[in-house]
Structures are given as structure tokens and as C-alpha cells.
PDB file of N, CA and C in Angstrom:
ATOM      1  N   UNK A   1     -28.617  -6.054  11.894  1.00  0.00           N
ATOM      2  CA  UNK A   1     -28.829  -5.465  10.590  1.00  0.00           C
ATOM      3  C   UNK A   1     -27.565  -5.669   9.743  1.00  0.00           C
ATOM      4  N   UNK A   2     -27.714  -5.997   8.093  1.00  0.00           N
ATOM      5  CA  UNK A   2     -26.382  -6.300   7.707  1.00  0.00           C
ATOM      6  C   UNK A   2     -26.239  -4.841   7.078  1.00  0.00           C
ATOM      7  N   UNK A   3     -24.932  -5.197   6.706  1.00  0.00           N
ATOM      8  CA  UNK A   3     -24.435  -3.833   6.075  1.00  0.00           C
ATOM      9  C   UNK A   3     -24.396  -4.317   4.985  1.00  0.00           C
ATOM     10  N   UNK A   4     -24.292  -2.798   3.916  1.00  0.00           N
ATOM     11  CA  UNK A   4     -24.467  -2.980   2.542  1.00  0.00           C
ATOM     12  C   UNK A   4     -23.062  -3.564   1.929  1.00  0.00           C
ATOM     13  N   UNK A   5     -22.850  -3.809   0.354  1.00  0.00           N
ATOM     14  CA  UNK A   5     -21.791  -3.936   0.045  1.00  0.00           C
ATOM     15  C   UNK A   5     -20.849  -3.045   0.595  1.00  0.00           C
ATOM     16  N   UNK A   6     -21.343  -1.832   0.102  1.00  0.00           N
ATOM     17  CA  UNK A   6     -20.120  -0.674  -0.432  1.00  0.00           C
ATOM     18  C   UNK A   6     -19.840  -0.476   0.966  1.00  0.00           C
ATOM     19  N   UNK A   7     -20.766  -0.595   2.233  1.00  0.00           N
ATOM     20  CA  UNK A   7     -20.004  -0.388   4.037  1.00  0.00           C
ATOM     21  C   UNK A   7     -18.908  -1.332   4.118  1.00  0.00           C
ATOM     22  N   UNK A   8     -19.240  -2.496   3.699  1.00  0.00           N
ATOM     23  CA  UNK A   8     -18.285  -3.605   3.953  1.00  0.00           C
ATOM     24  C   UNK A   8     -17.255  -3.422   3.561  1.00  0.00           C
ATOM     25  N   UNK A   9     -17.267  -2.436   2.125  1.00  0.00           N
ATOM     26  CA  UNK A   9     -15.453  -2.195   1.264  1.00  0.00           C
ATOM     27  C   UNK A   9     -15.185  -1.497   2.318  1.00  0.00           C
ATOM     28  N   UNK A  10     -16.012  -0.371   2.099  1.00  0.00           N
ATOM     29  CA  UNK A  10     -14.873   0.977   3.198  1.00  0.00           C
ATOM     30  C   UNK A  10     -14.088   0.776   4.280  1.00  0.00           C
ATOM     31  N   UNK A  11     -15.375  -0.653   5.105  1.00  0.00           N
ATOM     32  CA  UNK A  11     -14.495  -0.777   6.457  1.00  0.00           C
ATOM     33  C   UNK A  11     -13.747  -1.625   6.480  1.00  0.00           C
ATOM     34  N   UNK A  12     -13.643  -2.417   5.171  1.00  0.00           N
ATOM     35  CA  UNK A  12     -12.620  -3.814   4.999  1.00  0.00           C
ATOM     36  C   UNK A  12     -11.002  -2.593   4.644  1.00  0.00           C
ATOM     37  N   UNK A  13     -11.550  -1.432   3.398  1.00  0.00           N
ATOM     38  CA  UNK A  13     -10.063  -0.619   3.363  1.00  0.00           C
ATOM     39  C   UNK A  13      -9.755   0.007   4.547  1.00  0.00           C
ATOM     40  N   UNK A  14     -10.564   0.361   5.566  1.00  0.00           N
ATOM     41  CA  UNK A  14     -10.343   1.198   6.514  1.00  0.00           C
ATOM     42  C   UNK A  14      -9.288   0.252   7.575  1.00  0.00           C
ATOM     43  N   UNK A  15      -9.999  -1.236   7.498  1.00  0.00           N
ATOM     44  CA  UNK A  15      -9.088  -1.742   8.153  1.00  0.00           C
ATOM     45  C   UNK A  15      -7.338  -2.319   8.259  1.00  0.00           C
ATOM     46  N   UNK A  16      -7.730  -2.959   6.559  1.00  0.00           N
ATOM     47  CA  UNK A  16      -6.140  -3.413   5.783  1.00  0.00           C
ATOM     48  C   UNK A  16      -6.221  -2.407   4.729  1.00  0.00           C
ATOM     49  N   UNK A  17      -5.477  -0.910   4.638  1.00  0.00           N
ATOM     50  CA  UNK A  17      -5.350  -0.273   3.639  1.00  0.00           C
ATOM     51  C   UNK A  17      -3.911  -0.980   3.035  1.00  0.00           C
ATOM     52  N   UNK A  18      -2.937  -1.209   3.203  1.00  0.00           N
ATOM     53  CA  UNK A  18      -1.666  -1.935   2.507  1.00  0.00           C
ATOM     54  C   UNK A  18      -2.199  -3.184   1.762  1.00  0.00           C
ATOM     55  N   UNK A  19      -3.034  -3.506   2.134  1.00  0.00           N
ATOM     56  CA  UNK A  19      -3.449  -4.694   0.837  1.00  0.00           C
ATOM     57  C   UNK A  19      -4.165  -4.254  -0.251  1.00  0.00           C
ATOM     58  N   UNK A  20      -5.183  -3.313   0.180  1.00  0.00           N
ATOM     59  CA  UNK A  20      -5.915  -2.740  -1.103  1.00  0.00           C
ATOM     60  C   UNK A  20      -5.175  -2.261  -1.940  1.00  0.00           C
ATOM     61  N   UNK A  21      -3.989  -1.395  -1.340  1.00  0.00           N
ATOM     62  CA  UNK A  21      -2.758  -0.266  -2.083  1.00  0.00           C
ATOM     63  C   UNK A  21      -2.172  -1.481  -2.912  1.00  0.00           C
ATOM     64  N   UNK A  22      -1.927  -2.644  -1.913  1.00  0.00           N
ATOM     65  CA  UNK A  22      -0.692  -3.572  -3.014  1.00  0.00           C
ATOM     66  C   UNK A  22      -1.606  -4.115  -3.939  1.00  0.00           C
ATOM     67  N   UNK A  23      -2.794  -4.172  -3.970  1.00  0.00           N
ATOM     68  CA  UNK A  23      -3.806  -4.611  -5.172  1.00  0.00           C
ATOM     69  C   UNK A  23      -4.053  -3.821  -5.733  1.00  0.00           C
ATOM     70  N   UNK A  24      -4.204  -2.760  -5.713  1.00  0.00           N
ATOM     71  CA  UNK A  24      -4.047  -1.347  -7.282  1.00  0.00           C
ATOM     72  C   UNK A  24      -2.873  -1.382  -7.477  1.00  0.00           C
ATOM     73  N   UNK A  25      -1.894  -1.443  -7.081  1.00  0.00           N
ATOM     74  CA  UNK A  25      -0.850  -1.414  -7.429  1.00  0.00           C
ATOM     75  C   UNK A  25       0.196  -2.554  -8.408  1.00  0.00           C
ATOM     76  N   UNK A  26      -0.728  -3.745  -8.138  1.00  0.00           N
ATOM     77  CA  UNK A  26      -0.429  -4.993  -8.794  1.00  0.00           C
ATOM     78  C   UNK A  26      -1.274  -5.192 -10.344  1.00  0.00           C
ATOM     79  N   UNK A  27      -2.129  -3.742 -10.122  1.00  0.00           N
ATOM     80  CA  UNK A  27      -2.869  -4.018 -10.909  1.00  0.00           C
ATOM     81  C   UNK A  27      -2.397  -3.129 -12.304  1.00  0.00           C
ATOM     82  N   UNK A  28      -1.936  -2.046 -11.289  1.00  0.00           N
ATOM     83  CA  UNK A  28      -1.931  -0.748 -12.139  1.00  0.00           C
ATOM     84  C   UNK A  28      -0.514  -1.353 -13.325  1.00  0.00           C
ATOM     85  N   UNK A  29       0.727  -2.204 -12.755  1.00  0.00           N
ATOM     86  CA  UNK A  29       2.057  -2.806 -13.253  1.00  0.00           C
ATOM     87  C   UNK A  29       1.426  -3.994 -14.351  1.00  0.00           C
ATOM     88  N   UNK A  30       0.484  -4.742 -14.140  1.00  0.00           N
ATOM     89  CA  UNK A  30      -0.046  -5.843 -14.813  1.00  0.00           C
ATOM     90  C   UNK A  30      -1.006  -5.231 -16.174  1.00  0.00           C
ATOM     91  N   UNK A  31      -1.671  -3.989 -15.971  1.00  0.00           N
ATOM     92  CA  UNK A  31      -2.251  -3.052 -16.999  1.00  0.00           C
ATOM     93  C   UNK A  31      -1.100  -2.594 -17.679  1.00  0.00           C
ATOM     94  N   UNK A  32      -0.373  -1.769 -17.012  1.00  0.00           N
ATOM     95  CA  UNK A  32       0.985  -1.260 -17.879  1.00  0.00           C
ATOM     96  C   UNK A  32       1.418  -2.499 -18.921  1.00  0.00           C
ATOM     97  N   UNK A  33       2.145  -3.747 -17.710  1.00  0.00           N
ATOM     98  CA  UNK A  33       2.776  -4.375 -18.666  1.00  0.00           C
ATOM     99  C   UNK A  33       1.617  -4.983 -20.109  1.00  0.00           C
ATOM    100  N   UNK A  34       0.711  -4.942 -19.934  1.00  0.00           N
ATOM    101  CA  UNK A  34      -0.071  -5.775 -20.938  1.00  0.00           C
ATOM    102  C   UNK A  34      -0.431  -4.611 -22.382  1.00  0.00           C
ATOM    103  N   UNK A  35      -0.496  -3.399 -21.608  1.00  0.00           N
ATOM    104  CA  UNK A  35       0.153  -2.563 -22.987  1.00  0.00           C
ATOM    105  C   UNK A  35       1.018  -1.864 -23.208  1.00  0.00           C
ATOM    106  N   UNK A  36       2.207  -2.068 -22.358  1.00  0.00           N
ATOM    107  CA  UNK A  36       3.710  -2.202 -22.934  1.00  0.00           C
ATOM    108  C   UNK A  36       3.583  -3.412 -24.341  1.00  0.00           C
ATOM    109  N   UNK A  37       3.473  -4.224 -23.991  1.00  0.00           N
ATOM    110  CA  UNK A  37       3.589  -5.567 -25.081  1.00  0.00           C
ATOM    111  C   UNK A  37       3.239  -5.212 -26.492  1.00  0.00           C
ATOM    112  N   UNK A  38       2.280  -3.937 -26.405  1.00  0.00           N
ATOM    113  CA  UNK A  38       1.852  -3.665 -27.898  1.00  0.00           C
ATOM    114  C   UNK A  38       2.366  -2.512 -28.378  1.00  0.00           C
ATOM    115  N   UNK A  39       2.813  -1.682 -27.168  1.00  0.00           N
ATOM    116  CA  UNK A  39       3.719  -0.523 -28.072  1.00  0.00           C
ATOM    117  C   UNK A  39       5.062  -0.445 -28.006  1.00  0.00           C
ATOM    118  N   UNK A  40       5.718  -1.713 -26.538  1.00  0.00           N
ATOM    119  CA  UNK A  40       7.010  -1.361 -26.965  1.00  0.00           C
ATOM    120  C   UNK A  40       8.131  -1.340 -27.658  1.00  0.00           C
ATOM    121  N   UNK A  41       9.630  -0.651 -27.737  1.00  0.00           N
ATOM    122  CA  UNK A  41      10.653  -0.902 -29.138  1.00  0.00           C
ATOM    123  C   UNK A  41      11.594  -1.447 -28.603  1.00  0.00           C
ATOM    124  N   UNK A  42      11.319  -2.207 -26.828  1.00  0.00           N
ATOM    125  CA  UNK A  42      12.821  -2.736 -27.046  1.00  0.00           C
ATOM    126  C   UNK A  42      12.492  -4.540 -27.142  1.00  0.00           C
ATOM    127  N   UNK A  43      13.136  -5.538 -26.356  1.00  0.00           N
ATOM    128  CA  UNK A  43      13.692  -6.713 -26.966  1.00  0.00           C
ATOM    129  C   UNK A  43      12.570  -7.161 -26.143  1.00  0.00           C
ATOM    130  N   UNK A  44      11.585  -8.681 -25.633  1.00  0.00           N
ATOM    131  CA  UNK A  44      11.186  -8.920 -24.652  1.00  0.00           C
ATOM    132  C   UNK A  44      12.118  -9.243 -23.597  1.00  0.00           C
ATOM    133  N   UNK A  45      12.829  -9.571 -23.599  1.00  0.00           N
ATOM    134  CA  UNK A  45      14.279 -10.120 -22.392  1.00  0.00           C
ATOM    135  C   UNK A  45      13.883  -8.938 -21.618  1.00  0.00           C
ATOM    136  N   UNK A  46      13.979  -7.559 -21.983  1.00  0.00           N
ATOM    137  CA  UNK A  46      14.808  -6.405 -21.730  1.00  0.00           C
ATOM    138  C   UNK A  46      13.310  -5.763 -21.349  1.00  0.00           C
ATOM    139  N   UNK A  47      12.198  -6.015 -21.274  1.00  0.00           N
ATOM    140  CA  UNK A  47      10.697  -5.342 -21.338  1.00  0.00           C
ATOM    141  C   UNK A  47      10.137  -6.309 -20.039  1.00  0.00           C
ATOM    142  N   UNK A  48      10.882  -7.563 -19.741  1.00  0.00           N
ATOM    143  CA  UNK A  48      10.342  -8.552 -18.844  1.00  0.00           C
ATOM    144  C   UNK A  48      11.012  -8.031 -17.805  1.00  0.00           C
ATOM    145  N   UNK A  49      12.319  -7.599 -17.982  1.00  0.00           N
ATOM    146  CA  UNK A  49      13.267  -7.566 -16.562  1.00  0.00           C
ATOM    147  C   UNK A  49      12.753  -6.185 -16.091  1.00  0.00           C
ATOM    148  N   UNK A  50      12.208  -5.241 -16.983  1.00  0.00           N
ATOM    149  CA  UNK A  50      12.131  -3.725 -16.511  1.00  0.00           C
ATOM    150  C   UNK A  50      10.820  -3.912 -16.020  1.00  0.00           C
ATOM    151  N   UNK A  51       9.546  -4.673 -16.110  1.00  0.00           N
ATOM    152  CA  UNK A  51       8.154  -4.669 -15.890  1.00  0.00           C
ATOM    153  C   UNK A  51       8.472  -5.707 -14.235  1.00  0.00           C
ATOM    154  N   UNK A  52       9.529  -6.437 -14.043  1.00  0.00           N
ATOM    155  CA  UNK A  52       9.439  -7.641 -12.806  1.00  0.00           C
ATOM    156  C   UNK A  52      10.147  -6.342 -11.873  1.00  0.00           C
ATOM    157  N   UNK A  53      11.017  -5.615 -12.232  1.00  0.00           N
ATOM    158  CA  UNK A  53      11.473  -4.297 -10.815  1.00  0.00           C
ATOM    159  C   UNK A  53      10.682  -3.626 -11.404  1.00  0.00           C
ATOM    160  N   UNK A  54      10.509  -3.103 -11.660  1.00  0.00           N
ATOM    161  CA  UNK A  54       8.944  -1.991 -11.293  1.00  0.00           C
ATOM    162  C   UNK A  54       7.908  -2.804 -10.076  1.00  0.00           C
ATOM    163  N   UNK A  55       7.631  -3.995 -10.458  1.00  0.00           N
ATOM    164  CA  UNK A  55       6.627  -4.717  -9.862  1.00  0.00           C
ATOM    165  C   UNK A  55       7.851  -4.836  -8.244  1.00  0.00           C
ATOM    166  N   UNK A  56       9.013  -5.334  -7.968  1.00  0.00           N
ATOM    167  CA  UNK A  56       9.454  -5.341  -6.554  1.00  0.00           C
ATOM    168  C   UNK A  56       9.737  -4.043  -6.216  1.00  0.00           C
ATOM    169  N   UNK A  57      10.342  -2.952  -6.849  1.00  0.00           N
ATOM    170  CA  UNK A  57      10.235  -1.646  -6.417  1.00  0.00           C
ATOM    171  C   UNK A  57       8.625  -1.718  -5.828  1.00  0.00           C
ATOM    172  N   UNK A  58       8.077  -1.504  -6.036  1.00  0.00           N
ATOM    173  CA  UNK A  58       6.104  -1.035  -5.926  1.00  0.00           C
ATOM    174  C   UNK A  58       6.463  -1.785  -4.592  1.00  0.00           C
ATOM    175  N   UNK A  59       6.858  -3.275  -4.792  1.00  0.00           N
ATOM    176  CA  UNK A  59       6.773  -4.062  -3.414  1.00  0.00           C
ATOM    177  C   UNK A  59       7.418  -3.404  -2.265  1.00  0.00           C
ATOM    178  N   UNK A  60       8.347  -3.396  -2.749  1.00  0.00           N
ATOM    179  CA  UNK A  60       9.791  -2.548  -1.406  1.00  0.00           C
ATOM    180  C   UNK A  60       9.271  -1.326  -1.129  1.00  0.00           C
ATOM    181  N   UNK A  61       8.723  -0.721  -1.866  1.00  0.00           N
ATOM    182  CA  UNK A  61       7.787   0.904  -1.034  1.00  0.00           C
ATOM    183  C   UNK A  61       6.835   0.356  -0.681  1.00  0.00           C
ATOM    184  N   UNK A  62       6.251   0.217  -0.165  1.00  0.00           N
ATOM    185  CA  UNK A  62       4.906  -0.096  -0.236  1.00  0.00           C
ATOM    186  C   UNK A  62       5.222  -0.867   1.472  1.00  0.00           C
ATOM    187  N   UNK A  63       5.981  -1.922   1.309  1.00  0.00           N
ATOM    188  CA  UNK A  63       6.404  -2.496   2.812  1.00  0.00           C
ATOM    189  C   UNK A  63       7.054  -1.771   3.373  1.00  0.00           C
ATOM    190  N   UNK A  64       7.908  -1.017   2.969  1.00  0.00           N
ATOM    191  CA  UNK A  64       8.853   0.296   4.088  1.00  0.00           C
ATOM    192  C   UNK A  64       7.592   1.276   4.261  1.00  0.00           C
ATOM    193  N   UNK A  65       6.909   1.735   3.416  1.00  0.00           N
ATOM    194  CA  UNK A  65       5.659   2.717   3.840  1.00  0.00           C
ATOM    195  C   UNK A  65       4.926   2.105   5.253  1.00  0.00           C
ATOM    196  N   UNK A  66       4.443   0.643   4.502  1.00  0.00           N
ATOM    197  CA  UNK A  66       3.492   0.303   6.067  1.00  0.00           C
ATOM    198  C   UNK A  66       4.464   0.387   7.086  1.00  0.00           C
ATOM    199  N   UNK A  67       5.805  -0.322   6.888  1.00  0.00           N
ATOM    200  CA  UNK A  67       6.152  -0.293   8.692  1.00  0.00           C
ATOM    201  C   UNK A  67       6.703   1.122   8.538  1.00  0.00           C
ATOM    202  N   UNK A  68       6.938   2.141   8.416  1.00  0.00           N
ATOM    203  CA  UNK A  68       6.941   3.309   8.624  1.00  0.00           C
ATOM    204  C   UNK A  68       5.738   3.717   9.709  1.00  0.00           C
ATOM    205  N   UNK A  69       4.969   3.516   8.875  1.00  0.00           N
ATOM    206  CA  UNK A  69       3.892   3.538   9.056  1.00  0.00           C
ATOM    207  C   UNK A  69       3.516   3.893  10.510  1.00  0.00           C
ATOM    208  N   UNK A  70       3.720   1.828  10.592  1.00  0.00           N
ATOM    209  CA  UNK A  70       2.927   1.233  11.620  1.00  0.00           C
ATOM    210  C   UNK A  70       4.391   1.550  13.033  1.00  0.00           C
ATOM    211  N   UNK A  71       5.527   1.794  12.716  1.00  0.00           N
ATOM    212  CA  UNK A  71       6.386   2.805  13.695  1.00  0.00           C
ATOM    213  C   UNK A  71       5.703   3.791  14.079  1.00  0.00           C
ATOM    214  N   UNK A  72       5.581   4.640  12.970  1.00  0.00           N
ATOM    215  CA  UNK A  72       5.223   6.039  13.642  1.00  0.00           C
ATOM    216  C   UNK A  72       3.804   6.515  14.398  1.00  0.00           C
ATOM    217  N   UNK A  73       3.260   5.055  14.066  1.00  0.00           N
ATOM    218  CA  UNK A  73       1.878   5.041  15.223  1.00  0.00           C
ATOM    219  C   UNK A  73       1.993   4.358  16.185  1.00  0.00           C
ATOM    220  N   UNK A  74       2.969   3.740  16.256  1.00  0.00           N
ATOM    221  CA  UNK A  74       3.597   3.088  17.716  1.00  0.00           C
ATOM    222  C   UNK A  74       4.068   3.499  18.660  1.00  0.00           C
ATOM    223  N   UNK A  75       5.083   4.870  18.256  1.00  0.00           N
ATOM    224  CA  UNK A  75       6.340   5.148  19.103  1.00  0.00           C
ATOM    225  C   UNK A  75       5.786   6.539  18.780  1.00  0.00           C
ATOM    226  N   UNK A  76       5.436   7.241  17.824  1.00  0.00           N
ATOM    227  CA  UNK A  76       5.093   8.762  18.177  1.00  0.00           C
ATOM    228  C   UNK A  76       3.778   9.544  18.449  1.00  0.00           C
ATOM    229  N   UNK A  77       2.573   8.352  17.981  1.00  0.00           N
ATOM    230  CA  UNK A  77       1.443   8.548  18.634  1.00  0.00           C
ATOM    231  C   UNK A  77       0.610   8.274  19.507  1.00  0.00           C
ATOM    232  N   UNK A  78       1.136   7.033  20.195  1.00  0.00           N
ATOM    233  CA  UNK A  78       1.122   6.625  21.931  1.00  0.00           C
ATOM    234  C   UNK A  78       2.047   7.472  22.553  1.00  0.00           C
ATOM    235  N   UNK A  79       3.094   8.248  22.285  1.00  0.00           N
ATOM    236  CA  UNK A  79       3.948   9.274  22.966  1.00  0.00           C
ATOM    237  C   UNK A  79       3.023  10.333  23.086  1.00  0.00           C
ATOM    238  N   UNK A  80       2.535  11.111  22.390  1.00  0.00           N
ATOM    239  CA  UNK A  80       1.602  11.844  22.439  1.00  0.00           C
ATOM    240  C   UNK A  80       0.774  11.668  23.240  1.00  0.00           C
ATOM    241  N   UNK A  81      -0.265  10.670  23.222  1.00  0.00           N
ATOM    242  CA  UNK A  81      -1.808  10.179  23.881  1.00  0.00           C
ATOM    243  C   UNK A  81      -1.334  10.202  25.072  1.00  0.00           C
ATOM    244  N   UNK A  82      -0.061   9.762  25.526  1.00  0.00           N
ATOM    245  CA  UNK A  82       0.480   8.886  27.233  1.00  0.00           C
ATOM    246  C   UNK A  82       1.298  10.233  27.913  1.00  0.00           C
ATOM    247  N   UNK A  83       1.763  11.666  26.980  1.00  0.00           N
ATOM    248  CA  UNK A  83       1.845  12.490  27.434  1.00  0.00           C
ATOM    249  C   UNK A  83       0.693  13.448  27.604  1.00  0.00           C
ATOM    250  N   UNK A  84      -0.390  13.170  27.225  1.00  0.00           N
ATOM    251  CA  UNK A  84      -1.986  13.559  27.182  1.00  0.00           C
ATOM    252  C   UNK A  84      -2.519  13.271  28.612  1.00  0.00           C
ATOM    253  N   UNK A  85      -2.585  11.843  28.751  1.00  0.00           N
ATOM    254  CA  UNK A  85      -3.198  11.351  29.798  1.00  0.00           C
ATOM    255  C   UNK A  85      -2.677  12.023  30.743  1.00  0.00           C
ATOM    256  N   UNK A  86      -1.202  11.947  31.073  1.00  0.00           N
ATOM    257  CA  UNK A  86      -0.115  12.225  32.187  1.00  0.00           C
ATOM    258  C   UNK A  86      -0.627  13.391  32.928  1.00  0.00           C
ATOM    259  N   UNK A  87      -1.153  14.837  31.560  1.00  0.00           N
ATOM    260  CA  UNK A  87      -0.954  16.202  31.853  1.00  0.00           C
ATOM    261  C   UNK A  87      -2.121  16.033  32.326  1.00  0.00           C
ATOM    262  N   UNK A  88      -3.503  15.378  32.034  1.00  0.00           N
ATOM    263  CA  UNK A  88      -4.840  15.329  32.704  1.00  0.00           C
ATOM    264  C   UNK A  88      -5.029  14.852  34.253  1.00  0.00           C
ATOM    265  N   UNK A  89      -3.524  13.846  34.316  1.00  0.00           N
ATOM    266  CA  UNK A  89      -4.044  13.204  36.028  1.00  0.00           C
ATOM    267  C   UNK A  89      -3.737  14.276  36.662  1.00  0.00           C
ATOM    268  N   UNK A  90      -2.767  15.103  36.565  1.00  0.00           N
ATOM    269  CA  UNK A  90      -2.227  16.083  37.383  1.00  0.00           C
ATOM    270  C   UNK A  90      -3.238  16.639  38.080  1.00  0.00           C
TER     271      UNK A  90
END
């Protein structure tokens, strides 16, 4: 049986949530900058350099979040589960 669209999103975000995040997020900087362009008062030089770090900030959180992340489900929630099992063989 196939699955519908909208199963396929959930379990495609369920699976890679850091890509969906870095795609709203690429999106949300690319919306900004496109109406920055019409209201802002400073120079473009000076509107390009502040819209390109916003956009690697977003990047640099976003990659320390996942491997945060993907640490703290490595090393503190297999610690857990493997002190789980341990207390059950007893």
C-alpha cells in the first residue's frame, strides 16, 4: 500500500530533521534578505555582508545543534538504555 503525500513528509522530517531546519532556515534569511532590499537605510556593501553572517551564523548553529545533538544520543542515551538492560539481567 503506498503512503500518502503528507506520510511521506512527516517520515522524510522524522527522519533528516537538520535538513528540513536548514531549509526553513535558508528560507526564512533569503525572505528577509529580499525585503531588506526594499526597506533598508544602509549602503548595499554593508546590507550584503550583514544578510551572508546571518546566513553562516544560522549555518554554525544549526551544525553544533545536530552534533550536539547526535552526542547526546550517543553517549547519554545508550548510557541510560545499557544501564537499563544491566539492572533487568540481574
Amino acid at each position: 500500500m503506498e503512503k500518502s503525500l503528507f506520510a511521506r513528509a512527516v517520515n522524510n522530517i522524522k527522519e533528516k530533521p537538520l535538513f528540513y531546519t536548514g531549509c526553513a532556515s535558508a528560507t526564512g534569511i533569503v525572505g528577509y534578505g529580499l525585503w531588506g532590499l526594499r526597506t533598508r537605510q544602509t549602503r548595499m556593501s554593508l546590507y550584503l555582508i550583514n544578510l551572508r553572517l546571518a546566513a553562516q551564523g544560522s549555518f554554525v548553529a544549526l551544525l553544533t545543534g545536530g552534533v550536539g545533538y547526535l552526542l547526546f544520543q550517543r553517549y547519554v542515551m545508550d548510557n541510560d538504555n545499557a544501564s537499563l538492560t544491566q539492572t533487568t539481567k540481574k
